[in-house]
Protein backbone atom coordinates (compact mmCIF):
# COMPACT_ATOMS: atom_id res chain seq x y z
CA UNK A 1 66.21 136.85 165.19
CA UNK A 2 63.03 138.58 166.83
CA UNK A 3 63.40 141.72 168.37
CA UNK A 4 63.21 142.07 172.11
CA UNK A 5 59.60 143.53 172.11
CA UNK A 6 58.07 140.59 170.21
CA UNK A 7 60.00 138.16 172.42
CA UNK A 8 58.29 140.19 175.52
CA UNK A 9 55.07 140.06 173.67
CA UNK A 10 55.07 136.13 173.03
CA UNK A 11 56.42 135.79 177.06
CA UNK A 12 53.03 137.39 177.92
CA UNK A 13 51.23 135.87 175.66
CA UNK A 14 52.25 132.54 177.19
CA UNK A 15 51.81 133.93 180.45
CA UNK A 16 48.14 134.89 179.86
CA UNK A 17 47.62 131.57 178.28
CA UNK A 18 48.99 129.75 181.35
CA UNK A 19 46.68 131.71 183.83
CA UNK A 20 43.46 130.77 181.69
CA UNK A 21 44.53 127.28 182.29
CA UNK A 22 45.60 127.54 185.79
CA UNK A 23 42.54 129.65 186.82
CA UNK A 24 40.19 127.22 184.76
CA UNK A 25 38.00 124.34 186.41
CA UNK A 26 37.75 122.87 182.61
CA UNK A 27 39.00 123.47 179.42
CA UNK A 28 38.44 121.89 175.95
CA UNK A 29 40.63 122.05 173.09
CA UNK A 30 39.28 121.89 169.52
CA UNK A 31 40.55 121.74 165.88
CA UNK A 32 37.74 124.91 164.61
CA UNK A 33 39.11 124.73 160.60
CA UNK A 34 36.38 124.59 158.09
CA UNK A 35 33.68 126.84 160.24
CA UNK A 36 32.12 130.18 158.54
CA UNK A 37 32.20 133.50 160.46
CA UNK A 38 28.59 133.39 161.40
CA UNK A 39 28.94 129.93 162.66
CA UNK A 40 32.22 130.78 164.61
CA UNK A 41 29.96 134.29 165.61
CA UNK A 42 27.29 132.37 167.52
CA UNK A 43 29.34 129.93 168.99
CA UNK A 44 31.46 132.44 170.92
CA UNK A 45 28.05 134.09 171.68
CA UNK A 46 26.81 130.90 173.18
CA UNK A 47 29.91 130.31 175.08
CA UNK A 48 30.33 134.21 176.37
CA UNK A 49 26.86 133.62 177.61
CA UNK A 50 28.06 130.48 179.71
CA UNK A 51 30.66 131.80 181.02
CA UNK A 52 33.26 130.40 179.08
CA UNK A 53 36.63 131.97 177.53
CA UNK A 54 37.32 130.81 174.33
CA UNK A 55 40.27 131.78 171.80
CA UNK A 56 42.68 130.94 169.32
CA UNK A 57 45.93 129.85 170.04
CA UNK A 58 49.03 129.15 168.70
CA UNK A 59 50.15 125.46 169.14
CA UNK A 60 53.71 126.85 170.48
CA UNK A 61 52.53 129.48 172.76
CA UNK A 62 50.13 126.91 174.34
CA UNK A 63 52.74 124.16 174.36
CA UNK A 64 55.26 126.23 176.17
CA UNK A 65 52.16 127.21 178.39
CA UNK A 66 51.59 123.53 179.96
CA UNK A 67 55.36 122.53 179.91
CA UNK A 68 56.34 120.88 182.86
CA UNK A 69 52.75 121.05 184.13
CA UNK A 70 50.13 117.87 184.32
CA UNK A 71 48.45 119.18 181.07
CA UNK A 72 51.99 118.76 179.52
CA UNK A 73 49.79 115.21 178.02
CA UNK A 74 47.62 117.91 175.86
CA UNK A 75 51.04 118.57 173.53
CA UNK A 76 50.40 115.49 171.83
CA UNK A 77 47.48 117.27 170.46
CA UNK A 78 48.58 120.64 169.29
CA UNK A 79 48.70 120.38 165.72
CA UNK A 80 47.08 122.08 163.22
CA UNK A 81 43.86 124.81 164.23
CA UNK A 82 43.63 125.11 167.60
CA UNK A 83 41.00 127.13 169.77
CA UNK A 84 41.26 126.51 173.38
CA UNK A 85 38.03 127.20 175.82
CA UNK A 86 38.19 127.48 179.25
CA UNK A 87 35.83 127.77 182.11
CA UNK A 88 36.44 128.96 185.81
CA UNK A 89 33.61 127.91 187.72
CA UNK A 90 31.33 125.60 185.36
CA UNK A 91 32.88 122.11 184.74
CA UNK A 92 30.81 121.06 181.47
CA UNK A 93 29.86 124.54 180.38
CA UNK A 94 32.43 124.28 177.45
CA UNK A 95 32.20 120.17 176.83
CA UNK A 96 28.52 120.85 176.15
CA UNK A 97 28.06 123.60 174.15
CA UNK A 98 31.64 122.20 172.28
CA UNK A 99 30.27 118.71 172.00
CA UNK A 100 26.77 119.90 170.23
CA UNK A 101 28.28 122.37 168.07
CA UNK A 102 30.95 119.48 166.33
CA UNK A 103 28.10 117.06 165.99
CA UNK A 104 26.45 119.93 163.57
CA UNK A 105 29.70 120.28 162.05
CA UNK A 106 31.58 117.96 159.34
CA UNK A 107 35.24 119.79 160.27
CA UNK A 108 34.64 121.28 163.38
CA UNK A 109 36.28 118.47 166.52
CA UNK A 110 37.43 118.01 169.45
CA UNK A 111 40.83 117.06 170.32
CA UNK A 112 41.49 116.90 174.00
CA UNK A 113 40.50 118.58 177.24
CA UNK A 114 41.08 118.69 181.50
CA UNK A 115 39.55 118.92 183.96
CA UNK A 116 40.40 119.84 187.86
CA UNK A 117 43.82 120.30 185.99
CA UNK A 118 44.24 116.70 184.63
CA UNK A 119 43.98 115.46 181.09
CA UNK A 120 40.63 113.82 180.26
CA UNK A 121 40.18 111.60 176.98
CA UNK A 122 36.97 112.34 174.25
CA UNK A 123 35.17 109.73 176.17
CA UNK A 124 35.18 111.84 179.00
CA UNK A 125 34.65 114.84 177.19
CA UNK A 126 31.37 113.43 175.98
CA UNK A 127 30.05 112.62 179.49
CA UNK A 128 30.68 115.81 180.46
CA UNK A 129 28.62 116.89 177.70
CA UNK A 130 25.81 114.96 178.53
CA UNK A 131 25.40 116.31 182.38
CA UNK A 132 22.81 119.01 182.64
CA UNK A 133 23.84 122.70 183.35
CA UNK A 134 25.14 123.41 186.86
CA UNK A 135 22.09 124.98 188.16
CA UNK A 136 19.86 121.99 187.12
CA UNK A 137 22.45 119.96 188.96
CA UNK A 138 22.17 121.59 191.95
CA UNK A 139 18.29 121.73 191.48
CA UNK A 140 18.39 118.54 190.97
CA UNK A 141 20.33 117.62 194.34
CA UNK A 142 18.39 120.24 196.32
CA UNK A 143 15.16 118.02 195.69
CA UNK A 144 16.92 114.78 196.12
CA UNK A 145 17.88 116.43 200.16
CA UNK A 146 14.98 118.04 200.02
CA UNK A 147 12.31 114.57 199.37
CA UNK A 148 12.63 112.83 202.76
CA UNK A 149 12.11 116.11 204.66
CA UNK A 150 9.05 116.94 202.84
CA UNK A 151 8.21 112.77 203.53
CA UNK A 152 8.63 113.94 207.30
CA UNK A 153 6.83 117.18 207.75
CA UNK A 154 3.69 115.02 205.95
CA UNK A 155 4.06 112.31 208.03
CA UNK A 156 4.16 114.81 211.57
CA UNK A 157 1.39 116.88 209.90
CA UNK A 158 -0.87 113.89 209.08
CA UNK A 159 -0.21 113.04 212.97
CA UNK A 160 -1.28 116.45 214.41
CA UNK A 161 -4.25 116.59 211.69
CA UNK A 162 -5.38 113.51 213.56
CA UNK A 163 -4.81 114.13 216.58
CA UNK A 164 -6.74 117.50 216.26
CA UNK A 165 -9.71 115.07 215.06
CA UNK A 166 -10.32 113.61 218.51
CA UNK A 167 -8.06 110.51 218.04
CA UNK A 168 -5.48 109.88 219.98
CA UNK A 169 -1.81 110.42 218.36
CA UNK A 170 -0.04 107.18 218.02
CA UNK A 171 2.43 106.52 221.10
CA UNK A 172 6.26 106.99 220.09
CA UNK A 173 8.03 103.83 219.67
């Protein structure tokens, strides 16, 4: 029987675990068997960078980690390796950088994931993968807002530009 200071250990290990997951926007879960240290070296280097936590876990710790929670789904897929990466602000930080990495790879995969603390399938995953990085996103939306202003403030200049020209400005319908 363990001894009551590895049993405290594993509780906090568990605990830990849990608040990743609770604290996390995303997470993926992969099966990392077969990768060499320098591959495994820049990946966690890529994924630091982003923003995103990534370790090994042990299937049991993480299993007793979701119990009774809606990720309890994900227990279906702890077997074998396991490496979980979590992010708490970027939703497709880790599904990107994840997703390109196992294409590269013959062993490296991806088992399962969440998102907004609900079980998504590889389907989803890949999506995910797919999107552009957050701040493009937003870039992205700030110039979709930011087109029929810019339509606007041409059209009103173009109006005073004329209007300074000695034509009359249209009337206001």
């Amino acid at each position: 029987m363990p001894s009551q200071s590895v049993l405290e250990m594993k509780q906090q290990q568990v605990a830990d675990i849990k608040a990743k997951v609770e604290n996390s926007v995303a997470g993926v879960l992969v099966d990392y068997k077969g990768i060499s240290v320098a591959d495994d070296t820049k990946l966690r280097k890529e994924l630091r960078e982003a923003g995103v936590h990534y370790e090994v876990v042990k299937n049991t710790l993480l299993h007793k980690a979701i119990e009774g929670t809606d990720l309890a789904a994900m227990d279906e897929f702890l077997s074998g390796t396991t490496a979980l990466a979590t992010s708490a602000d970027d939703h497709v930080a880790a599904a990107r950088i994840l997703s390109k990495f196992a294409e590269k790879s013959e062993t490296f995969s991806i088992k399962t994931g969440f998102l907004d603390g609900k079980v998504i399938d590889l389907a989803t995953i890949d999506n995910l993968a797919k999107l552009p990085p957050r701040d493009i996103l937003l870039a992205t939306v700030c110039n979709a807002f930011n087109a029929p202003i810019s339509a606007f403030a041409r059209v009103i200049q173009a109006i005073v530009d004329k209007s300074e020209g000695g034509a009359e400005a249209p009337a206001a319908e």
